[in-house]
N, C-alpha and C. Protein backbone atom coordinates (compact mmCIF):
# COMPACT_ATOMS: atom_id res chain seq x y z
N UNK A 1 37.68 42.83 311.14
CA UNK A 1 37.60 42.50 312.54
C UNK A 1 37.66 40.98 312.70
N UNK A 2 38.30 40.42 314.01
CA UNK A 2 38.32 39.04 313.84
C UNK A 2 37.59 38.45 314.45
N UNK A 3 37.11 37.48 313.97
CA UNK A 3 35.48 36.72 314.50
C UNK A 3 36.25 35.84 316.26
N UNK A 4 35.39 36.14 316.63
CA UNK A 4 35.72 35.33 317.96
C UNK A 4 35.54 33.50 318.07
N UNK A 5 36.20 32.61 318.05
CA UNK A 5 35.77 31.76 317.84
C UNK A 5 35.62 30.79 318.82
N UNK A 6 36.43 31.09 319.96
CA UNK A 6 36.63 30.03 321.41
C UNK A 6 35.03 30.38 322.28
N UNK A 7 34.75 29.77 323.04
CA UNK A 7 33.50 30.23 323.82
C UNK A 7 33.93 31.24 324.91
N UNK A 8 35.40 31.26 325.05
CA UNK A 8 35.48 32.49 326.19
C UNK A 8 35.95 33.99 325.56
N UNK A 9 36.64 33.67 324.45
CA UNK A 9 36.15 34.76 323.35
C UNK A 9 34.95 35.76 323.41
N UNK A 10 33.77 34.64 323.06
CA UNK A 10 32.57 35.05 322.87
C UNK A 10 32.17 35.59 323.92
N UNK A 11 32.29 34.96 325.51
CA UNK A 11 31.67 35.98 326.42
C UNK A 11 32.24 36.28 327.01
N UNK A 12 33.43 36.95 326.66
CA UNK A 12 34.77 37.73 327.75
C UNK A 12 34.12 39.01 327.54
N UNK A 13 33.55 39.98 326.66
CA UNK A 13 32.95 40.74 326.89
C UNK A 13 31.64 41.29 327.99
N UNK A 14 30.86 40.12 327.65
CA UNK A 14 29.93 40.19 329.07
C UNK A 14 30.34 40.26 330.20
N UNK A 15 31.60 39.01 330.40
CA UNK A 15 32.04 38.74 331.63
C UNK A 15 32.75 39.88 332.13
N UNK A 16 33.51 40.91 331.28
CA UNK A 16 34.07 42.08 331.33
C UNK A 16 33.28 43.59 331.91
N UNK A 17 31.93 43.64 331.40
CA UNK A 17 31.03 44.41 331.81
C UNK A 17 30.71 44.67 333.13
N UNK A 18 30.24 42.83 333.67
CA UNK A 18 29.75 42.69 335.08
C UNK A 18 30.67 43.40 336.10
N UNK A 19 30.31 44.08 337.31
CA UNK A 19 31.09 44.65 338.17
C UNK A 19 32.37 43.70 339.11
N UNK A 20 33.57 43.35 339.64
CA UNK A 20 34.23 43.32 340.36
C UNK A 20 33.65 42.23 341.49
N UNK A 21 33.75 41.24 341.88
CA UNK A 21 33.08 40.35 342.62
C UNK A 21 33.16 39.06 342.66
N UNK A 22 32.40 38.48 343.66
CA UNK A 22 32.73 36.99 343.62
C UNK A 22 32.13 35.98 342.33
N UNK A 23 30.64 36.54 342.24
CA UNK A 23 30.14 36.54 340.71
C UNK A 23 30.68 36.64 339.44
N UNK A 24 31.20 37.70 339.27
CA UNK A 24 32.49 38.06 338.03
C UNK A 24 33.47 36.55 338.18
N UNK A 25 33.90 36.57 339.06
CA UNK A 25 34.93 35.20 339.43
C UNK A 25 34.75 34.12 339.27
N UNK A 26 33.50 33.78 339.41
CA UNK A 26 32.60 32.38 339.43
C UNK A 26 32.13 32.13 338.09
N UNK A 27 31.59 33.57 337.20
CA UNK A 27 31.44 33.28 335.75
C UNK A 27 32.46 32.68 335.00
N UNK A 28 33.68 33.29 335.24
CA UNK A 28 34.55 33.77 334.55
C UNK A 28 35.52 32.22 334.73
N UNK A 29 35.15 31.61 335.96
CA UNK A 29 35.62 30.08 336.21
C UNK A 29 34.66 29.46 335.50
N UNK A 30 33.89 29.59 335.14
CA UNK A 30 32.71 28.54 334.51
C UNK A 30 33.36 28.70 333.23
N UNK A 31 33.34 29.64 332.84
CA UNK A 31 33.74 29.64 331.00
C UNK A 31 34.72 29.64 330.51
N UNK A 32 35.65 29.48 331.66
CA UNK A 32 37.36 28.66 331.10
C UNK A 32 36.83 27.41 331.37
N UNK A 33 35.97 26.39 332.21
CA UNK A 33 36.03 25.46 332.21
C UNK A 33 35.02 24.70 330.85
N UNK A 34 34.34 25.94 330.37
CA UNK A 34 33.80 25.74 329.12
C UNK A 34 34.31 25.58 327.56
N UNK A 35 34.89 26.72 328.52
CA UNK A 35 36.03 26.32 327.20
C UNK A 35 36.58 25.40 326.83
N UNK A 36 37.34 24.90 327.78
CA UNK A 36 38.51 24.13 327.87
C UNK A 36 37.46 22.62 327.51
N UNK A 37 35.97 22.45 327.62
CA UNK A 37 35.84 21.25 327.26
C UNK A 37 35.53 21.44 325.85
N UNK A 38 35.25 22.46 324.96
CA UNK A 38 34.81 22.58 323.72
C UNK A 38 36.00 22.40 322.83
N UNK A 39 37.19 23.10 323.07
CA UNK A 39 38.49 22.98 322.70
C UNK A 39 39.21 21.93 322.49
N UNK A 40 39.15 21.68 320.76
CA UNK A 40 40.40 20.44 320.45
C UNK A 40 41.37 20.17 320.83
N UNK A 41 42.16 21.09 321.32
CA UNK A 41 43.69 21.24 321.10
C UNK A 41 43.98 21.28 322.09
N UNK A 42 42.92 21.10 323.39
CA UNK A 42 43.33 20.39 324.53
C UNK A 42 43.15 19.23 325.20
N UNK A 43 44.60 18.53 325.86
CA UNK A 43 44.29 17.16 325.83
C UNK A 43 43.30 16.45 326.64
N UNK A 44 42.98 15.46 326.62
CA UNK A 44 41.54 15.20 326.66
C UNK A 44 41.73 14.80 328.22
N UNK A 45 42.46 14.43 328.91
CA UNK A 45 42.75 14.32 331.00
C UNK A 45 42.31 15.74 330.93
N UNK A 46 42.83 17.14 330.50
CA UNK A 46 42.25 18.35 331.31
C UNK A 46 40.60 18.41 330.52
N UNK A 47 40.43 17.89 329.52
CA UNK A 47 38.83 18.34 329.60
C UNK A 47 38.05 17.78 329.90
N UNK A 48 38.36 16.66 330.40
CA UNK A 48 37.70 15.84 331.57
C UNK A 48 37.70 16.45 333.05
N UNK A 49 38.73 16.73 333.60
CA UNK A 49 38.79 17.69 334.66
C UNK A 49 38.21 18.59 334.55
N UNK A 50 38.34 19.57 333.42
CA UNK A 50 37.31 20.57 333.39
C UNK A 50 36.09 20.19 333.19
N UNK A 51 35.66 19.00 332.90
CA UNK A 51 34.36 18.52 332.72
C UNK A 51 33.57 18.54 334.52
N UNK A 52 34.44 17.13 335.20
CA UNK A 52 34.57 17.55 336.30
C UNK A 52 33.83 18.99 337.24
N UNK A 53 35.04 19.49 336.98
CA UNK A 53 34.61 20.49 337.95
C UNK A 53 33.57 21.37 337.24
N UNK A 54 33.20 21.58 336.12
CA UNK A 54 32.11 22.38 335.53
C UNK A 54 30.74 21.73 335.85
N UNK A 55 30.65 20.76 336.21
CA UNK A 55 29.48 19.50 336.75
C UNK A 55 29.55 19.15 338.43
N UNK A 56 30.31 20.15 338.88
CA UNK A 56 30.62 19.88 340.68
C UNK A 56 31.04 18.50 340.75
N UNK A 57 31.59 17.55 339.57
CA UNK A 57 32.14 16.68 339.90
C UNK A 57 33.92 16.24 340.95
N UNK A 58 33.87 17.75 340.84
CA UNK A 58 35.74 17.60 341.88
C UNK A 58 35.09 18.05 343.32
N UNK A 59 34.12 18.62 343.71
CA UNK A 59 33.43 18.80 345.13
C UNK A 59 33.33 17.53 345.85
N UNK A 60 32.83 16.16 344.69
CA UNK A 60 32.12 15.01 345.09
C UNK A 60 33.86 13.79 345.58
N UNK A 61 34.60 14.02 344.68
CA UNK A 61 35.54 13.54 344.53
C UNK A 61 37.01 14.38 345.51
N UNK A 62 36.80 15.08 345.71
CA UNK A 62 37.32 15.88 346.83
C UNK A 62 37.14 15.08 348.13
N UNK A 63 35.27 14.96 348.33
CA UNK A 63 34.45 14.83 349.76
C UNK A 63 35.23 13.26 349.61
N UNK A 64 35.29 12.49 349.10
CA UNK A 64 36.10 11.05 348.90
C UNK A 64 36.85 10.42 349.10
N UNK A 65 37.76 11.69 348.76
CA UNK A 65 39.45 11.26 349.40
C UNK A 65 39.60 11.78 350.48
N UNK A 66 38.73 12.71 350.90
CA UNK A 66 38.57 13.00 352.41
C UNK A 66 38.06 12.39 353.31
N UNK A 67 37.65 11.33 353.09
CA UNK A 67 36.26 10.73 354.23
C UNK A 67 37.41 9.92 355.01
N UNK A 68 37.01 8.89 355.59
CA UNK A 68 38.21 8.32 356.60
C UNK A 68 38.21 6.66 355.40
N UNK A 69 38.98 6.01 355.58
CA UNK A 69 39.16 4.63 354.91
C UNK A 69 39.24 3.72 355.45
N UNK A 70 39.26 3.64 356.69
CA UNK A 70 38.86 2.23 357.78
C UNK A 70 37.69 2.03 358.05
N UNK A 71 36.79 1.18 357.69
CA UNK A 71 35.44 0.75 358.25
C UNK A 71 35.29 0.95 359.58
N UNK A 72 33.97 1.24 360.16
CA UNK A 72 33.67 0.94 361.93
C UNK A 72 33.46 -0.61 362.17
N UNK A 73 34.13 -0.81 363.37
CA UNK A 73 33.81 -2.00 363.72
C UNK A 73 34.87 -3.47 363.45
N UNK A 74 36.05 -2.65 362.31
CA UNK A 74 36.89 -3.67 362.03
C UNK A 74 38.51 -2.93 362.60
N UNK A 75 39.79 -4.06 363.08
CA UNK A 75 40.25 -3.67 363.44
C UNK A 75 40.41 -3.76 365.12
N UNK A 76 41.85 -3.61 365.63
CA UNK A 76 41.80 -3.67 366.83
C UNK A 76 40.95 -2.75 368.17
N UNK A 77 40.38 -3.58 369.28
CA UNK A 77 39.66 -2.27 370.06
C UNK A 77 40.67 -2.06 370.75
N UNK A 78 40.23 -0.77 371.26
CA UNK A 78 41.32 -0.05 372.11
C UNK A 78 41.35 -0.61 373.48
């Protein structure tokens, strides 16, 4: 039998068990993004991203590039 060696290997079974859901979905995003940071053989921009978002760091950085970029108060008045 062959030993499982990636971390989503290891708990694709569990994750397989749990019923159908947003939960199932949300695990199952956590431990590719687990993966993907434990994993050599991927280059190191995506396991930073996956670092990122496994740390709610792309929520924060999302809210960022969204905010507005003109200061109040500078600039022509209407």
């Amino acid at each position: 039998m062959k030993q499982a060696t990636t971390f989503l290997e290891r708990v694709r079974p569990a994750i397989d068990a749990l019923p159908d859901g947003a939960d199932k979905d949300t695990l199952l995003a956590l431990a590719e993004a687990q993966d993907t940071i434990e994993r050599g053989d991927v280059h190191p921009k995506l396991r930073a991203l996956a670092m990122r978002r496994l740390t709610g760091g792309a929520a924060i950085v999302a809210g960022r590039k969204a905010a507005p970029t003109q200061a109040k108060g500078r600039g022509k008045k209407p």
